[in-house]
Protein backbone atom coordinates (compact mmCIF):
# COMPACT_ATOMS: atom_id res chain seq x y z
CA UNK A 1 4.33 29.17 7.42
CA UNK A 2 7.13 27.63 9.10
CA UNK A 3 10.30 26.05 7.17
CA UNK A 4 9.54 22.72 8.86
CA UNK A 5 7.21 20.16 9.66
CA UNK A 6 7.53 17.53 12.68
CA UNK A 7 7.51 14.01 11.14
CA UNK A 8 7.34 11.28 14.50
CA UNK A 9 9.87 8.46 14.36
CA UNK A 10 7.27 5.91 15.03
CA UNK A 11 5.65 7.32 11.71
CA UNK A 12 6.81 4.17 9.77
CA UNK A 13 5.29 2.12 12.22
CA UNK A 14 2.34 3.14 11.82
CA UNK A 15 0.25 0.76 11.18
CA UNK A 16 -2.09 2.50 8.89
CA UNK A 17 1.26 3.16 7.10
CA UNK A 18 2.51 -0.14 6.76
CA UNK A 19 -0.59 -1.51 4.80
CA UNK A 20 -0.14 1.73 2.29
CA UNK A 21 2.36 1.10 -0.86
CA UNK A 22 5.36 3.01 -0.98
CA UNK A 23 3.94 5.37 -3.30
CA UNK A 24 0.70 5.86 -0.98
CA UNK A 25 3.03 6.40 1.49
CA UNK A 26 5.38 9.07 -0.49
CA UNK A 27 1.99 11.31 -1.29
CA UNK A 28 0.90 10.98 2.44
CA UNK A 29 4.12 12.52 4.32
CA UNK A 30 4.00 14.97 1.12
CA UNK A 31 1.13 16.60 2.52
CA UNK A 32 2.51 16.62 5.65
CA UNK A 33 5.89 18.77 4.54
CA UNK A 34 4.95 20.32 1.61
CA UNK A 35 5.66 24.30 1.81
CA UNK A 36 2.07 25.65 1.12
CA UNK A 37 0.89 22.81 4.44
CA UNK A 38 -0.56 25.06 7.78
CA UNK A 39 -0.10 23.72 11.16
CA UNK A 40 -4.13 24.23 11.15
CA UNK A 41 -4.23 21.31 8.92
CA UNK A 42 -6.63 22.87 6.32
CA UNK A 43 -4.70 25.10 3.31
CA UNK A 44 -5.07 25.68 -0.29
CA UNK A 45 -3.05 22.98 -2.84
CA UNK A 46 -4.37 22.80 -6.29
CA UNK A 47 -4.14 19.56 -8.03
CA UNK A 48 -1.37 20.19 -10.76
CA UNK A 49 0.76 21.09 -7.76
CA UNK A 50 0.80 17.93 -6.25
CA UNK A 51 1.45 16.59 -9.39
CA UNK A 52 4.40 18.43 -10.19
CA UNK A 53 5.83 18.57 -6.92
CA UNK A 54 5.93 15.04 -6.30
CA UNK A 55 6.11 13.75 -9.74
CA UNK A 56 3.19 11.22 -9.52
CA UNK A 57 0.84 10.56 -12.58
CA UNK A 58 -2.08 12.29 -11.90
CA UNK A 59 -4.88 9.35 -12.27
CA UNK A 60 -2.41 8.05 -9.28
CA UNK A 61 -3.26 11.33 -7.17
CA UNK A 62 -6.87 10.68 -7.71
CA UNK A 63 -6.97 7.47 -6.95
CA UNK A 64 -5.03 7.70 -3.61
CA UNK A 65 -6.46 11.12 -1.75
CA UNK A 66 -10.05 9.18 -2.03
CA UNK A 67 -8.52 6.41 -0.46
CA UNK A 68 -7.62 8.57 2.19
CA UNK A 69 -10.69 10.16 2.34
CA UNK A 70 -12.13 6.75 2.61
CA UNK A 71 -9.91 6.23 5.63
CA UNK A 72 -10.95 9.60 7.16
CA UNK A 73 -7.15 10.74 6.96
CA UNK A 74 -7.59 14.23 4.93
CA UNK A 75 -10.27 15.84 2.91
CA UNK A 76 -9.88 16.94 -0.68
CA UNK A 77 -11.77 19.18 -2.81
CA UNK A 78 -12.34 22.60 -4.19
CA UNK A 79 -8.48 22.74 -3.92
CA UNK A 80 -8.42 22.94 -0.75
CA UNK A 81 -6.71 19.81 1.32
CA UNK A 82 -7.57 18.89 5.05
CA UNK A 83 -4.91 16.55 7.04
CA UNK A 84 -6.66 15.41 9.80
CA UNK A 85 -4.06 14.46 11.80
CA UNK A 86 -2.12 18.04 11.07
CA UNK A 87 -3.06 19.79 14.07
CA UNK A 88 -2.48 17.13 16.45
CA UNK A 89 0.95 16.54 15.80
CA UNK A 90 1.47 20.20 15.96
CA UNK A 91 -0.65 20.78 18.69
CA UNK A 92 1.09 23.96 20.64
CA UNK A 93 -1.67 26.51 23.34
CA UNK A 94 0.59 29.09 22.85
CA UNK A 95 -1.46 32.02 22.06
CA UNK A 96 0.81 33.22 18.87
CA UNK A 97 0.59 29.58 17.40
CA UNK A 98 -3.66 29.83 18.17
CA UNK A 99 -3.69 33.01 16.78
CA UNK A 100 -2.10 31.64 13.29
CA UNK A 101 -3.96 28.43 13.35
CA UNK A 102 -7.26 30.93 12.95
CA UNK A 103 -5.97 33.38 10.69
CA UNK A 104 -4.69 30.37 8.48
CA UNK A 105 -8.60 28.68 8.81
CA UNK A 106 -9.63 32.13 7.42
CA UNK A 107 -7.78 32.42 4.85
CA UNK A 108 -9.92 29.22 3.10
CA UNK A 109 -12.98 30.56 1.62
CA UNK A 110 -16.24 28.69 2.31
CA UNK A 111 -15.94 25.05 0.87
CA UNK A 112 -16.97 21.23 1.14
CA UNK A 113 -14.01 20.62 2.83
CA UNK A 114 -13.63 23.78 5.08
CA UNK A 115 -16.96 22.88 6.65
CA UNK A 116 -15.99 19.59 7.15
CA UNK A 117 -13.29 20.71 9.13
CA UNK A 118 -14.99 23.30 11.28
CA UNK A 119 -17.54 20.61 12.20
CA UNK A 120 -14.73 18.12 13.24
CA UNK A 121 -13.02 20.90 15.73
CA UNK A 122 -16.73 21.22 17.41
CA UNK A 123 -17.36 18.04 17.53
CA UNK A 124 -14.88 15.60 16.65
CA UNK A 125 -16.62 13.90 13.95
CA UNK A 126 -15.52 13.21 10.35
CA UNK A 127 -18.25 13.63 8.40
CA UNK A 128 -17.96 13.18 4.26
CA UNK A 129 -21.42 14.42 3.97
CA UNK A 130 -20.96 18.07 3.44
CA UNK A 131 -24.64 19.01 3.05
CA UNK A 132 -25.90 17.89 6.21
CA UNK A 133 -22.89 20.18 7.92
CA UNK A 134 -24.13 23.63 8.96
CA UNK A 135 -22.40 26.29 8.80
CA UNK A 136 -20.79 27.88 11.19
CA UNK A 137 -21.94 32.14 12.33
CA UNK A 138 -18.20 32.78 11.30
CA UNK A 139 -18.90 31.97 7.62
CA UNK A 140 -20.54 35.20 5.69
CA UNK A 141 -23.72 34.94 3.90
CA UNK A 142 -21.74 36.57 0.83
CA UNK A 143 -19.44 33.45 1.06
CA UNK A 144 -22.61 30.79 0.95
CA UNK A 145 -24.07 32.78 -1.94
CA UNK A 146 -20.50 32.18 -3.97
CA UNK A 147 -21.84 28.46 -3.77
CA UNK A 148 -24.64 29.12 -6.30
CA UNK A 149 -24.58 27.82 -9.85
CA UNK A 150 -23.81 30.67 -11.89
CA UNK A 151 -26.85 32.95 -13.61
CA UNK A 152 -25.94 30.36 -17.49
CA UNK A 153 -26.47 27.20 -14.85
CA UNK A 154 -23.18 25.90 -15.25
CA UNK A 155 -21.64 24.21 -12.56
CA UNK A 156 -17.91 24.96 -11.42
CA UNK A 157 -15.92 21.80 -11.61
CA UNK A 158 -13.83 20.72 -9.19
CA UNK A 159 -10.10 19.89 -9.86
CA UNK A 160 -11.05 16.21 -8.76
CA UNK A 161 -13.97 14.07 -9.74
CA UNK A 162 -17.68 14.86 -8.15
CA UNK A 163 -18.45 13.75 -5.01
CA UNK A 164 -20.50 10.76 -6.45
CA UNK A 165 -17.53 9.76 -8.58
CA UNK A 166 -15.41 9.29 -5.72
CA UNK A 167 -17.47 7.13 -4.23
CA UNK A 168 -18.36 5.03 -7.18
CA UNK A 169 -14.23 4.71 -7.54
CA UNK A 170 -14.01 4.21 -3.52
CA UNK A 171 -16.41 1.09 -3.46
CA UNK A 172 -14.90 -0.32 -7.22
CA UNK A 173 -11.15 0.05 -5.63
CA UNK A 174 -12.33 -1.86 -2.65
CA UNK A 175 -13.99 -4.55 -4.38
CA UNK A 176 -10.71 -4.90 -6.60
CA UNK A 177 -8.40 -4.83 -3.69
CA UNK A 178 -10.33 -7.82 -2.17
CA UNK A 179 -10.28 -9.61 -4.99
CA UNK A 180 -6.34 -9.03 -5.74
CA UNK A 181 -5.80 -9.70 -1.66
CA UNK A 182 -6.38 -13.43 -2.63
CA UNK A 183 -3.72 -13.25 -5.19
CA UNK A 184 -1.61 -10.89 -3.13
CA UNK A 185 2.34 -12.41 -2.85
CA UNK A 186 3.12 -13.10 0.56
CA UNK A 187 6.37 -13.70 2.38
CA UNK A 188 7.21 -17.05 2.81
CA UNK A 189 8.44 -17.53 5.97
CA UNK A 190 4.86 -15.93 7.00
CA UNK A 191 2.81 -18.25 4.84
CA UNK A 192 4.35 -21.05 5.76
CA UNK A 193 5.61 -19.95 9.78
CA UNK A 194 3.88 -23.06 11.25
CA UNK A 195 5.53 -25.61 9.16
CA UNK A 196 8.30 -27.81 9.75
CA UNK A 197 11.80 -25.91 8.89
CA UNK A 198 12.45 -27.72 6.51
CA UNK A 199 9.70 -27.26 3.98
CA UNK A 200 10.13 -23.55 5.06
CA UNK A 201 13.64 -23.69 3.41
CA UNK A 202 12.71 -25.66 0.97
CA UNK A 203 10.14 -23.11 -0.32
CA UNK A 204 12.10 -20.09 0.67
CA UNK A 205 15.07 -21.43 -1.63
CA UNK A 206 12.27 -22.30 -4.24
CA UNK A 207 10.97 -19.07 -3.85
CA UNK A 208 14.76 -17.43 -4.68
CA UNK A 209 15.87 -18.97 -7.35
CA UNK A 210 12.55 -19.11 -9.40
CA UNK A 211 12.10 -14.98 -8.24
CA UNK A 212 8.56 -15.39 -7.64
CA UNK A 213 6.93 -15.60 -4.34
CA UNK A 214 3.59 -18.12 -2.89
CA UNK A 215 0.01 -16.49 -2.79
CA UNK A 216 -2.30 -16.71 -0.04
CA UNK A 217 -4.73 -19.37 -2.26
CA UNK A 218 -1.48 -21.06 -3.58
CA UNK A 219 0.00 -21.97 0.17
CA UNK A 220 -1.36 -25.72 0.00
CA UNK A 221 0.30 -26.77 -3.45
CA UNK A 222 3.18 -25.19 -2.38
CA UNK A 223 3.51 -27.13 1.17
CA UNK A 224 2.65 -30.32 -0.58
CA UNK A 225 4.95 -30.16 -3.09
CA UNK A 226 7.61 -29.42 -1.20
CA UNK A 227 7.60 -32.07 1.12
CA UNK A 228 7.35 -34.91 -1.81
CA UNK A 229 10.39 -33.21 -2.73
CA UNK A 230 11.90 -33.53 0.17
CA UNK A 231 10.39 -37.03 0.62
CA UNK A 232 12.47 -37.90 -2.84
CA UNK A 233 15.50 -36.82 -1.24
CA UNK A 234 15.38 -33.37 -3.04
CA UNK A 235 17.05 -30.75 -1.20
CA UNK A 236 17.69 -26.82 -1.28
CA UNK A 237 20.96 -27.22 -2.62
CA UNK A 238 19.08 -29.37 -5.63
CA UNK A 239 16.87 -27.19 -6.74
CA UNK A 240 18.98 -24.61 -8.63
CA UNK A 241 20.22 -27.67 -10.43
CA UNK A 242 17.01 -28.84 -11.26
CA UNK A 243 15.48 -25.63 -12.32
CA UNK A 244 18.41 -24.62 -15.17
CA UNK A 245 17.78 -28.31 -16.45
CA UNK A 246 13.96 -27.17 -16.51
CA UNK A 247 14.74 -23.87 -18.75
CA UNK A 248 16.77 -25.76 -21.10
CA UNK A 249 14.17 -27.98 -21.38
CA UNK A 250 11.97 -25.13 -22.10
CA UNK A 251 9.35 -26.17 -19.26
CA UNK A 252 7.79 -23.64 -16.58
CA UNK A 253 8.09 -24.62 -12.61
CA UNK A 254 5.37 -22.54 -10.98
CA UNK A 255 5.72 -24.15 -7.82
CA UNK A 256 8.02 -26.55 -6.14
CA UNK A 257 5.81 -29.51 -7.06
CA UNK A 258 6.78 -28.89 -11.27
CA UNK A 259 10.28 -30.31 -9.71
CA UNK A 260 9.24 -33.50 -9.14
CA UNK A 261 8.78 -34.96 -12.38
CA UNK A 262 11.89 -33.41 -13.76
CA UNK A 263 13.83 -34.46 -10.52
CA UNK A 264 12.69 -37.87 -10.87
CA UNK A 265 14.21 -37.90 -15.10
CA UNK A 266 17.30 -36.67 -13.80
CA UNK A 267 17.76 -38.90 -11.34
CA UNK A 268 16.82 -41.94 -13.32
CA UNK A 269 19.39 -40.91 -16.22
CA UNK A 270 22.38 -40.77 -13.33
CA UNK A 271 24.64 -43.22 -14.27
CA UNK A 272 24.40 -45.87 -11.49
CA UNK A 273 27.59 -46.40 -9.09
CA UNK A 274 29.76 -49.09 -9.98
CA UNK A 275 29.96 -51.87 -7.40
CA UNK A 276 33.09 -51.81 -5.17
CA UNK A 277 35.30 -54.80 -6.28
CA UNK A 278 36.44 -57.01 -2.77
CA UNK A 279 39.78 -56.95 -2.76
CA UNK A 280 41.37 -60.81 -2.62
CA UNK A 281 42.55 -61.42 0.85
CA UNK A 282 46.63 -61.75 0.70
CA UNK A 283 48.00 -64.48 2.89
CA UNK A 284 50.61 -64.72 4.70
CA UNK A 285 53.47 -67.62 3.70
């Protein structure tokens, strides 16, 4: 196996990349570069590697290589790891680089996730359902009798969860993330990007000082408390002012609307200006 991998610049542009979390995204290029990966795409990588290796907990490991195999980006199981997307960015005819792409395929005995990739390179589908997947004449009747429960009946686990587990956690993770999307933080100046400029500032300074950041569902309360702030002649440059008087006060400002109550106290205990005395007119003798 080579001592490199090629990693495209436009990588982090991805856009299946930009929706991952950083850690997602960490565990992703690591089976890209890791030393045991083939330019085949398909190699051997037991489970406590990956966890020692990249230093991930391993519930986390889990929990991310089904959401890739969700999203059809590798295969897992059986030890044995499939990156779809290997062998295309290493694509190279040359006959020695052919000739190690098959001897690396062979080196994988018969699996789940070695079928799966045999059918893909015939005929381009990504298929989860391993069963339905024939095998191919290259694949020794020795190798599809190692699949048999052994003569006690007990089953071989695999170093992740069953097939059926995975997809019980696949469908509760997506149910979860669309529930957290409506509570997801957003940017601000994307939440609010059709508003005037200055409620935009307004919240964006809001959003500093306080260290919090608008949801989705909270975008409404947020744009109409910001411009009665604004309507009371609140601006940025008030609202760090108005905040520390709110923690001494011991009172929570979720949103830029808890200012105006306390804005309005501290306005009402300014002392008022006193009135300009006229000066008295000196005449000329």
């Amino acid at each position: 196996m080579a001592g490199y991998r090629q990693v495209h610049t436009q990588f982090w542009k991805d856009e299946y990349i930009i929706e991952l979390e950083p850690l997602e995204r960490y565990l992703y290029l690591y089976f890209f570069t890791n030393e045991l990966s083939s330019i085949s795409g398909i190699y051997k990588l037991p489970l406590k590697v990956i966890v020692n290796e990249t230093g991930l907990e391993k519930v986390f490991v889990q929990e991310a290589i089904a959401k890739f195999q969700n999203d059809k980006k590798i295969a897992y199981g059986d030890s044995v790891v499939w990156v779809v997307n290997m062998e295309k960015y290493h694509h190279n005819a040359s006959d020695r680089t052919q000739k190690k792409v098959t001897a690396d395929v062979d080196l994988i005995s018969d699996c789940g996730v070695k079928r799966m990739y045999l059918y893909h390179k015939e005929t381009g589908i990504y298929s989860i359902d391993t069963v339905s997947i024939p095998c191919t004449q290259r694949e020794s009747k020795k190798e599809i009798e190692s699949e048999k429960p052994s003569p006690d009946g007990e089953k071989v686990e695999d170093d992740l969860r069953t097939a059926d587990d995975i997809r019980r956690g696949i469908a509760e993770r997506a149910a979860a993330k669309a529930q957290a999307d409506q509570f997801k933080p957003a940017q601000v100046a994307d939440v609010f990007e059709k508003w005037p400029v200055d409620v935009i500032d307004f919240c964006r300074e809001f959003s500093r000082i306080r260290g919090i950041k608008p949801t989705v569902s909270q975008k409404t309360d947020w744009i109409q408390g910001a411009r009665e702030c604004i309507g009371l002649n609140m601006r940025p440059p008030d609202i760090n002012g108005v905040v520390h008087w709110m923690v001494d006060k011991e009172r929570d400002c979720p949103r830029p609307g808890s200012l105006i109550k306390a804005w309005q106290e501290i306005s009402a205990k300014k002392p008022a200006q006193p009135a300009q005395q006229e000066r008295p007119v000196q005449r000329r003798a």
